[in-house]
Each structure stands twice: as structure tokens, then as C-alpha cells.
N, C-alpha and C. Protein backbone atom coordinates (compact mmCIF):
# COMPACT_ATOMS: atom_id res chain seq x y z
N UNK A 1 91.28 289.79 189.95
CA UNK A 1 91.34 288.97 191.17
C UNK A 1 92.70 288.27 191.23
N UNK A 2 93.42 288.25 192.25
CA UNK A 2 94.57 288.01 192.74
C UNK A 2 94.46 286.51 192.57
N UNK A 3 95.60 285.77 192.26
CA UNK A 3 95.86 284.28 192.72
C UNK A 3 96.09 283.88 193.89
N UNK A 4 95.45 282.93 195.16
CA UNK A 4 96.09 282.72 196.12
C UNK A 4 96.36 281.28 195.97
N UNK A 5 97.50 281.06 196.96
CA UNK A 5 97.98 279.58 197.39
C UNK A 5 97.47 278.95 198.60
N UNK A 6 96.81 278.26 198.42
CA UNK A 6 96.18 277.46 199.54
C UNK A 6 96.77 276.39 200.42
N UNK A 7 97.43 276.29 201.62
CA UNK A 7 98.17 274.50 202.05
C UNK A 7 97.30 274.17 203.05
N UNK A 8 96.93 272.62 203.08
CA UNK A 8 96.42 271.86 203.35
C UNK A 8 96.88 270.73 203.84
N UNK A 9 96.57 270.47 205.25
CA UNK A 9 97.25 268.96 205.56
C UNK A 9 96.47 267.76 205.24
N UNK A 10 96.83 267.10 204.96
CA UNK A 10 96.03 265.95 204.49
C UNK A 10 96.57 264.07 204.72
N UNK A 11 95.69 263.43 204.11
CA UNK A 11 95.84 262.32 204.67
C UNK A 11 96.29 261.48 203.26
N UNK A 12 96.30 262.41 201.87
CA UNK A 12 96.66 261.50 200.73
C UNK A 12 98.02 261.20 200.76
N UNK A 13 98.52 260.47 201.27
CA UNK A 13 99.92 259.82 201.36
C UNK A 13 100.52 258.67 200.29
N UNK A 14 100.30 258.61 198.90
CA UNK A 14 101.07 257.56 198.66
C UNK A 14 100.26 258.20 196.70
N UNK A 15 101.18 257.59 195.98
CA UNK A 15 100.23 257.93 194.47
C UNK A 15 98.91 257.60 194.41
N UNK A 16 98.60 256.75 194.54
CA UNK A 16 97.14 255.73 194.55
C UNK A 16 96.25 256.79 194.72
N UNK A 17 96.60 257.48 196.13
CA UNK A 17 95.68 258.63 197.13
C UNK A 17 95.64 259.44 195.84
N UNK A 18 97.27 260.25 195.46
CA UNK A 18 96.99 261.19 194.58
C UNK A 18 95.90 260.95 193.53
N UNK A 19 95.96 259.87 192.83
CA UNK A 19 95.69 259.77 191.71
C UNK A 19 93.62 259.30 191.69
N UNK A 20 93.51 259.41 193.01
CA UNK A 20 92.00 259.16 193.39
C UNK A 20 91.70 260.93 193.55
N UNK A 21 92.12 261.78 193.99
CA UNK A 21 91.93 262.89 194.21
C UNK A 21 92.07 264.23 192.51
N UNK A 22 92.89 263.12 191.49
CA UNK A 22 93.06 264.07 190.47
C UNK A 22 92.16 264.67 189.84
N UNK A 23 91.13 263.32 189.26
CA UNK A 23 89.90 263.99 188.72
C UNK A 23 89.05 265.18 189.32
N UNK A 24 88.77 264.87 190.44
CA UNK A 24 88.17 266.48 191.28
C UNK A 24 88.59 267.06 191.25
N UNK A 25 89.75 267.19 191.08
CA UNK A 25 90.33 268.83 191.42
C UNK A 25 90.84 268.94 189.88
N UNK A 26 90.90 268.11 189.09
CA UNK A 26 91.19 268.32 187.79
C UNK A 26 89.79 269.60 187.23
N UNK A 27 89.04 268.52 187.32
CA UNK A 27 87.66 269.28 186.95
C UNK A 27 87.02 270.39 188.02
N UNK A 28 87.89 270.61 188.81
CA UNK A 28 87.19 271.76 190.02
C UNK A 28 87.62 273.27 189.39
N UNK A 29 86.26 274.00 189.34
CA UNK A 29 86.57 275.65 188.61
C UNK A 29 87.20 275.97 189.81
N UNK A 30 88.32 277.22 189.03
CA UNK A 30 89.03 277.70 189.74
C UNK A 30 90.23 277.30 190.30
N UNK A 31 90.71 276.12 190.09
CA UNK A 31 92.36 276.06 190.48
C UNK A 31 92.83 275.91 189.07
N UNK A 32 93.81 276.93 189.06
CA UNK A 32 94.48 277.08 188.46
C UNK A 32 96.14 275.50 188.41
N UNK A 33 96.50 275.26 189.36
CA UNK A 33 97.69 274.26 189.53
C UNK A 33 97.38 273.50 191.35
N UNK A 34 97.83 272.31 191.57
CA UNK A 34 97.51 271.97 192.78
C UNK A 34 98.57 270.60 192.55
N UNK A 35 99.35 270.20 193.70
CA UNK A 35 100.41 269.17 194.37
C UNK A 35 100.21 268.58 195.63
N UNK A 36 100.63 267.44 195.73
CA UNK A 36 100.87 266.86 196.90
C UNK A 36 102.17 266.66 197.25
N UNK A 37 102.87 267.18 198.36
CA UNK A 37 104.10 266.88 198.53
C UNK A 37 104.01 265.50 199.49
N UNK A 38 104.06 264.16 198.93
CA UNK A 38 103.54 263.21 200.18
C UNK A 38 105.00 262.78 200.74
N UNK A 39 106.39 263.72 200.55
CA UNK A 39 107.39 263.17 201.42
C UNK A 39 107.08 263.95 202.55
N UNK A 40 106.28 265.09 203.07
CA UNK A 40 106.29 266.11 203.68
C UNK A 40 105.43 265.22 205.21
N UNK A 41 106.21 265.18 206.03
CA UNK A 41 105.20 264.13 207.58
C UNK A 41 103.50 264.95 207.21
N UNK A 42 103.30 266.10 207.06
CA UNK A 42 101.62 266.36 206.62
C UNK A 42 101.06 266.28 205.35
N UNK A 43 101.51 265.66 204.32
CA UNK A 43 101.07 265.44 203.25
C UNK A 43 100.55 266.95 202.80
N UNK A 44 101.48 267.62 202.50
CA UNK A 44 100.90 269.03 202.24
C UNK A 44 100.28 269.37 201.36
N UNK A 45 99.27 269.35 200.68
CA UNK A 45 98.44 269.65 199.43
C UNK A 45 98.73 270.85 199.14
N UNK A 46 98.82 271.56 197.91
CA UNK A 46 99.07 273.23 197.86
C UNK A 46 97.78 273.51 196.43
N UNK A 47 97.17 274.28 197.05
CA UNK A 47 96.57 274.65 195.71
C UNK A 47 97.02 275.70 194.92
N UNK A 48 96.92 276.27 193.90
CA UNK A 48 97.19 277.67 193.56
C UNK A 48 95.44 278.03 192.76
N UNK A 49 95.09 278.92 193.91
CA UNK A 49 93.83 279.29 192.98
C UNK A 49 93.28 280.43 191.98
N UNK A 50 92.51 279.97 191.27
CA UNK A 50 92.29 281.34 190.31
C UNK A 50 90.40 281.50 190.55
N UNK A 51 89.99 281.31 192.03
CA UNK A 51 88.46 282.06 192.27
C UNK A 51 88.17 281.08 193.22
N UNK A 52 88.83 279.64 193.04
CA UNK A 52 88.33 278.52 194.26
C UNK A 52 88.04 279.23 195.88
N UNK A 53 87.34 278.58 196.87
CA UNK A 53 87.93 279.14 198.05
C UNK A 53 88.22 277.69 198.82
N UNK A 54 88.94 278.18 200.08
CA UNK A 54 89.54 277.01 200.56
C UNK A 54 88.42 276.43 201.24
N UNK A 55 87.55 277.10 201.11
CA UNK A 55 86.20 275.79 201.96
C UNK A 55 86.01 275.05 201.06
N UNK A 56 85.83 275.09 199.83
CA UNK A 56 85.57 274.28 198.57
C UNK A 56 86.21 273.20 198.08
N UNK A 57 87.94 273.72 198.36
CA UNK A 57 88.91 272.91 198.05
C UNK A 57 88.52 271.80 199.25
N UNK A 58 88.14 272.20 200.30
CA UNK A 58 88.27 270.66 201.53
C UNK A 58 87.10 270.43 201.55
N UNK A 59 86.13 270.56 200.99
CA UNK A 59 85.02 269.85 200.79
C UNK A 59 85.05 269.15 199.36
N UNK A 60 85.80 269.16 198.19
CA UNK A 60 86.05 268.84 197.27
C UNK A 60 86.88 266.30 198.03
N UNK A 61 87.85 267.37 198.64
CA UNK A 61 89.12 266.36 199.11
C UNK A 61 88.11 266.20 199.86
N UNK A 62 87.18 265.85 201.00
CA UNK A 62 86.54 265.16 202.07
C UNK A 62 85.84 264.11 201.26
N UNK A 63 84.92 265.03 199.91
CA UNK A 63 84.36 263.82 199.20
C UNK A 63 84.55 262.83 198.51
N UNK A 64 86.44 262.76 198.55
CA UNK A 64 86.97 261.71 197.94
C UNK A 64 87.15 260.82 199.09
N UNK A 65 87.02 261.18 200.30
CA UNK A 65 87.36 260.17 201.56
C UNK A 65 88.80 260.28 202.18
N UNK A 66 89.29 261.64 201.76
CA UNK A 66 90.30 261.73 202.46
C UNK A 66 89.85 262.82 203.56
N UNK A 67 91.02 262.99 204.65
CA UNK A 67 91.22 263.85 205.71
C UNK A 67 91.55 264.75 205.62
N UNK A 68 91.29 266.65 205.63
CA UNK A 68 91.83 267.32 205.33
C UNK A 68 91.67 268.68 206.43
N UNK A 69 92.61 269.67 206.70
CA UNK A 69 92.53 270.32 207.44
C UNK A 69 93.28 271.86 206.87
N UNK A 70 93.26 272.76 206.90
CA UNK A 70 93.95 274.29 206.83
C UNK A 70 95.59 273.68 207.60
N UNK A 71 96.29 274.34 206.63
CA UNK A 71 97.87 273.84 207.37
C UNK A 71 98.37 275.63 207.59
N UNK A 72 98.36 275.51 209.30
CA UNK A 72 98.33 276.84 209.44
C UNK A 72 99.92 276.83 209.50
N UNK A 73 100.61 277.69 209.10
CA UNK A 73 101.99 278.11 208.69
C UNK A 73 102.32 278.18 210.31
């Protein structure tokens, strides 16, 4: 199974955000690596996955109370 990269717009803007969102996705099967670029105006989340799917990943991030959406290229 192939690795894909997932981007995501989101609403975690500042460390605090990041660092509320680490544990989930720390402990979430299947990502392999995941960032927030929060200089980016959409707070671009990137996942890199190894089986996750991207419905999972934004239902993962919704249940931390952030905003999240597919960042369509």
C-alpha cells in the first residue's frame, strides 16, 4: 500500500492549537508523519499516511475542537 499525503485547512493556528492536537494524531494508526504549517493564511495540516483515510484524519481534528476541511489544491 502506497503512502499518501493528505492537506487540510484548518483552524489550529498558534502552538497551543498544535500541541492540543499532538496526542491524537500521535496515537492515531496509520500516520506515518503529520505538520502544521500555521504561517500558511490556511493553517495547512499535511498528513503523510501509512493506511489512515482522510475522513478519519478530520474526524480525529473535529474531536479536538478544531475546524477542519479537505484543502483542495
Amino acid at each position: 500500500m502506497e503512502d499518501k499525503n493528505f492537506q487540510f485547512k484548518t483552524n489550529i493556528n498558534c502552538g497551543g492549537c498544535v500541541a492540543k492536537v499532538t496526542p491524537f494524531l500521535n496515537d492515531a494508526e496509520g500516520v506515518c508523519h503529520w505538520e502544521v504549517d500555521t504561517t500558511n493564511k490556511d493553517k495547512v495540516l499535511t498528513v503523510k499516511s501509512e493506511g489512515i483515510t482522510e475522513q478519519e484524519v478530520m474526524e480525529i481534528i473535529q474531536k479536538t475542537g478544531f475546524k477542519i476541511e479537505p484543502l483542495n489544491a
